[in-house]
N, C-alpha and C. Protein backbone atom coordinates (compact mmCIF):
# COMPACT_ATOMS: atom_id res chain seq x y z
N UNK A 1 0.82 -1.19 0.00
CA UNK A 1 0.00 0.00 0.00
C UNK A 1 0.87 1.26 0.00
N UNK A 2 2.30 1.44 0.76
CA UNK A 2 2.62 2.29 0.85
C UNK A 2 3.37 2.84 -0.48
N UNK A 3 3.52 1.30 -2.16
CA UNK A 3 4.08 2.05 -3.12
C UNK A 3 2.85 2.51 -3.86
N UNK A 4 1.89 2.28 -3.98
CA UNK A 4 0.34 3.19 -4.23
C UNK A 4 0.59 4.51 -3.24
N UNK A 5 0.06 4.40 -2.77
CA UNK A 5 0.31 6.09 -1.92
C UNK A 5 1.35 6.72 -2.66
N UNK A 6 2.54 6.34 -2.54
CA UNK A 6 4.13 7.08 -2.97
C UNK A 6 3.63 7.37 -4.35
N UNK A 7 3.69 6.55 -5.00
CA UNK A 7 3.15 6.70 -6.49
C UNK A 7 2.32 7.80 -7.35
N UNK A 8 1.16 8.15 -6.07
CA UNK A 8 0.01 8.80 -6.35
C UNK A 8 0.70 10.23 -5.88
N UNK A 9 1.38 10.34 -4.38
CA UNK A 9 2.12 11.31 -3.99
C UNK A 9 2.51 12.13 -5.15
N UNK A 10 4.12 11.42 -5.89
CA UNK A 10 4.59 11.77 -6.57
C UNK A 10 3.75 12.23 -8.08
N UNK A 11 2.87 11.60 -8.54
CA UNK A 11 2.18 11.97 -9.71
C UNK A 11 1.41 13.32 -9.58
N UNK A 12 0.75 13.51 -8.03
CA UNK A 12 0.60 14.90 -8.10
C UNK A 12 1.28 15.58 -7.58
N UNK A 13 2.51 15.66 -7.17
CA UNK A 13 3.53 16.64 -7.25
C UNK A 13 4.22 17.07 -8.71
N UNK A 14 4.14 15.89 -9.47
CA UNK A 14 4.80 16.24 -10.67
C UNK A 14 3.82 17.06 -11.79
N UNK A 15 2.33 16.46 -11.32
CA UNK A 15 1.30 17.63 -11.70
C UNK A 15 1.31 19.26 -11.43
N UNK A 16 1.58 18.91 -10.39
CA UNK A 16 1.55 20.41 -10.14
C UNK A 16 2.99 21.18 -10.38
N UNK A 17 3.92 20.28 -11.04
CA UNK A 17 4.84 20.95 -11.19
C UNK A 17 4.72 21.75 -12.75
N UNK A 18 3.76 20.27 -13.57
CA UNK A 18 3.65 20.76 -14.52
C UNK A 18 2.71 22.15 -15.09
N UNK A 19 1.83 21.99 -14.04
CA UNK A 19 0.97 24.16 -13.84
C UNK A 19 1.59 24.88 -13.67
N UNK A 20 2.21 24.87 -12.99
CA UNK A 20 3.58 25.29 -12.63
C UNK A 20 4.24 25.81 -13.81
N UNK A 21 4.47 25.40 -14.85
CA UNK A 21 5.26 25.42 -16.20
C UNK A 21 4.53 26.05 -17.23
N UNK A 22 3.09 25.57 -16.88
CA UNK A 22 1.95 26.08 -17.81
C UNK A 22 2.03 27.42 -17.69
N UNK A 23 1.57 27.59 -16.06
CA UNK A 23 0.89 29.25 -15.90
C UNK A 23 2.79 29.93 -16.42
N UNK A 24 3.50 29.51 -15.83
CA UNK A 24 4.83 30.85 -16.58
C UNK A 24 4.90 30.58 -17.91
N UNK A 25 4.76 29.66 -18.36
CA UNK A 25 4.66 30.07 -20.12
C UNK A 25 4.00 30.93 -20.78
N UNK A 26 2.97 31.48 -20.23
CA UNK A 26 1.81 32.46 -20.29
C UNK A 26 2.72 34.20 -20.39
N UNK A 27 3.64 34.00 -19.46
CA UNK A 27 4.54 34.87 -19.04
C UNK A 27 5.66 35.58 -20.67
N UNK A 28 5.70 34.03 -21.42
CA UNK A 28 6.63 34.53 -22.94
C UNK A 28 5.85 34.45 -23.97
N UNK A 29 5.99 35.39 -24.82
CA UNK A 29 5.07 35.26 -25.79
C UNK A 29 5.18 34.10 -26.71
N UNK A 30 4.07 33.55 -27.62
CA UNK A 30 4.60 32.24 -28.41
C UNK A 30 4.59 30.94 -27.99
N UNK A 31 4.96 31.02 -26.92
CA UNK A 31 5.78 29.90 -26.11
C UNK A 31 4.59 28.92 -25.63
N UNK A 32 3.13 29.11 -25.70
CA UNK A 32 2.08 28.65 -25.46
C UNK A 32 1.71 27.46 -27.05
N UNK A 33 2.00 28.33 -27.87
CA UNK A 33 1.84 27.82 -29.45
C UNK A 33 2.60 26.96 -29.82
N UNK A 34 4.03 26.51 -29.22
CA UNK A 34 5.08 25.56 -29.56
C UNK A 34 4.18 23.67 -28.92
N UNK A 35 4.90 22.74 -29.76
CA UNK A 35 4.45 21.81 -29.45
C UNK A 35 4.28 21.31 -27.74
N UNK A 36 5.15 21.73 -27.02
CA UNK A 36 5.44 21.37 -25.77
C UNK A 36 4.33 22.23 -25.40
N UNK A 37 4.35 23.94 -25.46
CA UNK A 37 3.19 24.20 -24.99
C UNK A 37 1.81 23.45 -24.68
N UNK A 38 1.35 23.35 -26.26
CA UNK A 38 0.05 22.75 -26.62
C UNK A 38 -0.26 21.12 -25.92
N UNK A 39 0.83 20.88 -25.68
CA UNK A 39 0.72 19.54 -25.34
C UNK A 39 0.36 19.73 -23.30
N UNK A 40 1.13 20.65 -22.74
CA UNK A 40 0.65 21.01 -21.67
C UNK A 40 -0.39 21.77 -21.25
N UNK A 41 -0.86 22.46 -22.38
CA UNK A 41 -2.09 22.71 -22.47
C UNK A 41 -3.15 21.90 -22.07
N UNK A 42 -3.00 20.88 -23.33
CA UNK A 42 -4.02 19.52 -23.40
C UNK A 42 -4.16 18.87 -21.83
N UNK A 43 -2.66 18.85 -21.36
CA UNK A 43 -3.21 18.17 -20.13
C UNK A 43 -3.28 19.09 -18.47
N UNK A 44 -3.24 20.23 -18.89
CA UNK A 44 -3.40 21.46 -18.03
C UNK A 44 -4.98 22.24 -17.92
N UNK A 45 -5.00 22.36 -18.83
CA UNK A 45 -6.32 22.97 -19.06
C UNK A 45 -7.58 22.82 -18.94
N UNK A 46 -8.13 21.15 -18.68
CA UNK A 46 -8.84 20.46 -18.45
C UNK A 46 -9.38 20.32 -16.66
N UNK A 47 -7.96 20.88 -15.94
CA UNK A 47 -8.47 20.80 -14.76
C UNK A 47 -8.21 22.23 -14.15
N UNK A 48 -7.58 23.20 -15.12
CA UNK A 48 -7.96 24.80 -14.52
C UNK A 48 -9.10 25.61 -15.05
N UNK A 49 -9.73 24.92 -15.41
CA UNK A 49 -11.01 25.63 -16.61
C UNK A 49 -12.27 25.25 -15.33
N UNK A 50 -12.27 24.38 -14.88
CA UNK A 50 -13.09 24.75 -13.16
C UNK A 50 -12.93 26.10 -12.48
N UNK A 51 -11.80 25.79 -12.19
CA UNK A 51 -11.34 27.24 -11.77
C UNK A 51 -11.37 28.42 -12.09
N UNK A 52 -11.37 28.57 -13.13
CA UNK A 52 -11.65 29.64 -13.73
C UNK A 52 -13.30 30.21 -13.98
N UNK A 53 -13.89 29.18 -14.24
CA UNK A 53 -15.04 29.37 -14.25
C UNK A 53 -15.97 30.03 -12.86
N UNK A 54 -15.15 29.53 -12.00
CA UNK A 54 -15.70 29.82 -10.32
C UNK A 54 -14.60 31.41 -10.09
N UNK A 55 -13.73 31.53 -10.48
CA UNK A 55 -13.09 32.11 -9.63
C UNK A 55 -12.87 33.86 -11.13
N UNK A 56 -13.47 34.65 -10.48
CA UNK A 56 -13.04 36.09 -11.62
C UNK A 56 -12.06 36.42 -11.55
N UNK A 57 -11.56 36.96 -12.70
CA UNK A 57 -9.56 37.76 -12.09
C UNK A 57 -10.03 38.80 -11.92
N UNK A 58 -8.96 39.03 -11.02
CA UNK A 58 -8.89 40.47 -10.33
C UNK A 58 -7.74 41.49 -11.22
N UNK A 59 -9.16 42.34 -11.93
CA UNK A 59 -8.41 43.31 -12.88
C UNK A 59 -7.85 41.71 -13.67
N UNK A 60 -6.35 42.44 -13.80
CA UNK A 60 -6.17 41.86 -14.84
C UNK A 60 -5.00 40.07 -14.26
N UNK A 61 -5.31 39.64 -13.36
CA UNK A 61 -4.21 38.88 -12.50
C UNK A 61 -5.23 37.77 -12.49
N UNK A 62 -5.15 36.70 -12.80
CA UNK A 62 -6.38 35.39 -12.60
C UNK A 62 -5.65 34.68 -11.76
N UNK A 63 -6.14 34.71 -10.55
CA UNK A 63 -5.91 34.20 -9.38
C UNK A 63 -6.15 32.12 -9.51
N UNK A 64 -6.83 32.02 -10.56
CA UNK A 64 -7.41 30.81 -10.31
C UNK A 64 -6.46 29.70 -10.52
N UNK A 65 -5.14 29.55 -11.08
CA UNK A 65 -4.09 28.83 -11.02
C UNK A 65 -3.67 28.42 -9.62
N UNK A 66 -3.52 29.44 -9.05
CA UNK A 66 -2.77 29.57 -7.54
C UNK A 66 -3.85 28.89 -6.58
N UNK A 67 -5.11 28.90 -6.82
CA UNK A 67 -6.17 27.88 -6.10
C UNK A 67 -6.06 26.59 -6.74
N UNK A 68 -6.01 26.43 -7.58
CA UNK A 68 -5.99 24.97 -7.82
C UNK A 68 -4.54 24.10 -7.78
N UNK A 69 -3.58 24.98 -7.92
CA UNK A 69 -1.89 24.59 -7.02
C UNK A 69 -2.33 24.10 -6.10
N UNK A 70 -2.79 25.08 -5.38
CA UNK A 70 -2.78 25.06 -3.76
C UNK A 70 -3.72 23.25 -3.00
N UNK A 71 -4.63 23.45 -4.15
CA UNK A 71 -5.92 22.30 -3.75
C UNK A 71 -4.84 21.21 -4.40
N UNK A 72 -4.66 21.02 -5.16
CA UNK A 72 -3.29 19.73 -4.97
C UNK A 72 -2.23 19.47 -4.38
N UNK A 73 -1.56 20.51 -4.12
CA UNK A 73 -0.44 20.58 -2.91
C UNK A 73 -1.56 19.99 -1.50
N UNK A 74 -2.44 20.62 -1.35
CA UNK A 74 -3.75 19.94 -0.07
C UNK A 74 -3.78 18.26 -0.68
N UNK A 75 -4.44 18.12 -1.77
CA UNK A 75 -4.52 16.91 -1.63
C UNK A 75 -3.17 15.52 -1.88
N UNK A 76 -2.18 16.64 -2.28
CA UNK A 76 -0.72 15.37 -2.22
C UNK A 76 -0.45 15.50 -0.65
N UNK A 77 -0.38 16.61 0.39
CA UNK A 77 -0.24 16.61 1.89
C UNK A 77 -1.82 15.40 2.00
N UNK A 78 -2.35 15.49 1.62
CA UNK A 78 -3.57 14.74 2.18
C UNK A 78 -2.97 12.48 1.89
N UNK A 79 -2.76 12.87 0.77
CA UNK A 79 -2.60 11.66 0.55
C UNK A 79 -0.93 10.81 1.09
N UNK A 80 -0.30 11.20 1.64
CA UNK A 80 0.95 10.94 2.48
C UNK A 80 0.56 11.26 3.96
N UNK A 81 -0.67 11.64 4.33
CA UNK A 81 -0.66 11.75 6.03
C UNK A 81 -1.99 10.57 5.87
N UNK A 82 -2.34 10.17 4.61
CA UNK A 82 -3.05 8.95 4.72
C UNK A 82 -1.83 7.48 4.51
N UNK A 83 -0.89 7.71 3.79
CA UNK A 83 -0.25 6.79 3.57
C UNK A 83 0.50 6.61 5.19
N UNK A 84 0.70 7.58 5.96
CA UNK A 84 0.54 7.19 7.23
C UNK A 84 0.01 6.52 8.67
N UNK A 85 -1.24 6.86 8.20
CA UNK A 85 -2.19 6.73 8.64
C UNK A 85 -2.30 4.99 8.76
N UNK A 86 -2.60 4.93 7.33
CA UNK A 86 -2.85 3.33 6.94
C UNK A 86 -1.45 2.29 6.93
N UNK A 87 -0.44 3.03 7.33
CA UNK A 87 1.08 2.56 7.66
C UNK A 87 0.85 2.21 8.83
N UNK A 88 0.11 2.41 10.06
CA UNK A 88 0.02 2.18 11.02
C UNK A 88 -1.25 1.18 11.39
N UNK A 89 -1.86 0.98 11.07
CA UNK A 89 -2.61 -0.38 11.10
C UNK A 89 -2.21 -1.60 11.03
C-alpha cells in the first residue's frame, strides 16, 4: 500500500509541477503555441477551466491557477498523512 500512496504522492507533485510550467509560459510570448506548450495545455487545461469558471480575475491577474496549485499541494499533503495513517494499522 505504501508504493500506491508514494506513487500517487509523486504523480501529483509532478502535476503540479507541470501548472507550474503552464501558468509561466503564459509569461513569454509564443511559447504557449510551440508543441510542448500545446501539449501542456491539453493536459493542463482540463483541470484549470473549473477554476476559472468559479473564480473572476482580479483586474487583470487570474488568481485561479494559484487555487488549484494550492488544492493539490492539499490533496498530495492529504494523501501521504493517509499513507501514514494506513502505515500504522
Amino acid at each position: 500500500m505504501d508504493i500506491v500512496f508514494g506513487i500517487l504522492g509523486k504523480l501529483i507533485g509532478l502535476y503540479s509541477w507541470a501548472l507550474i510550467i503552464y501558468i509561466l509560459m503564459s509569461w513569454v510570448p509564443d511559447v504557449r503555441a510551440s508543441k510542448f506548450g500545446q501539449l501542456l495545455g491539453s493536459i493542463c487545461e482540463p483541470y484549470l477551466e473549473p477554476f476559472r469558471k468559479i473564480i473572476p480575475p482580479i483586474g487583470m491577474i487570474d488568481i485561479s491557477p494559484l487555487v488549484a496549485i494550492f488544492l493539490l499541494r492539499f490533496a498530495e499533503r492529504g494523501v501521504y498523512s493517509l499513507n501514514n495513517v494506513v502505515g500504522f494499522i
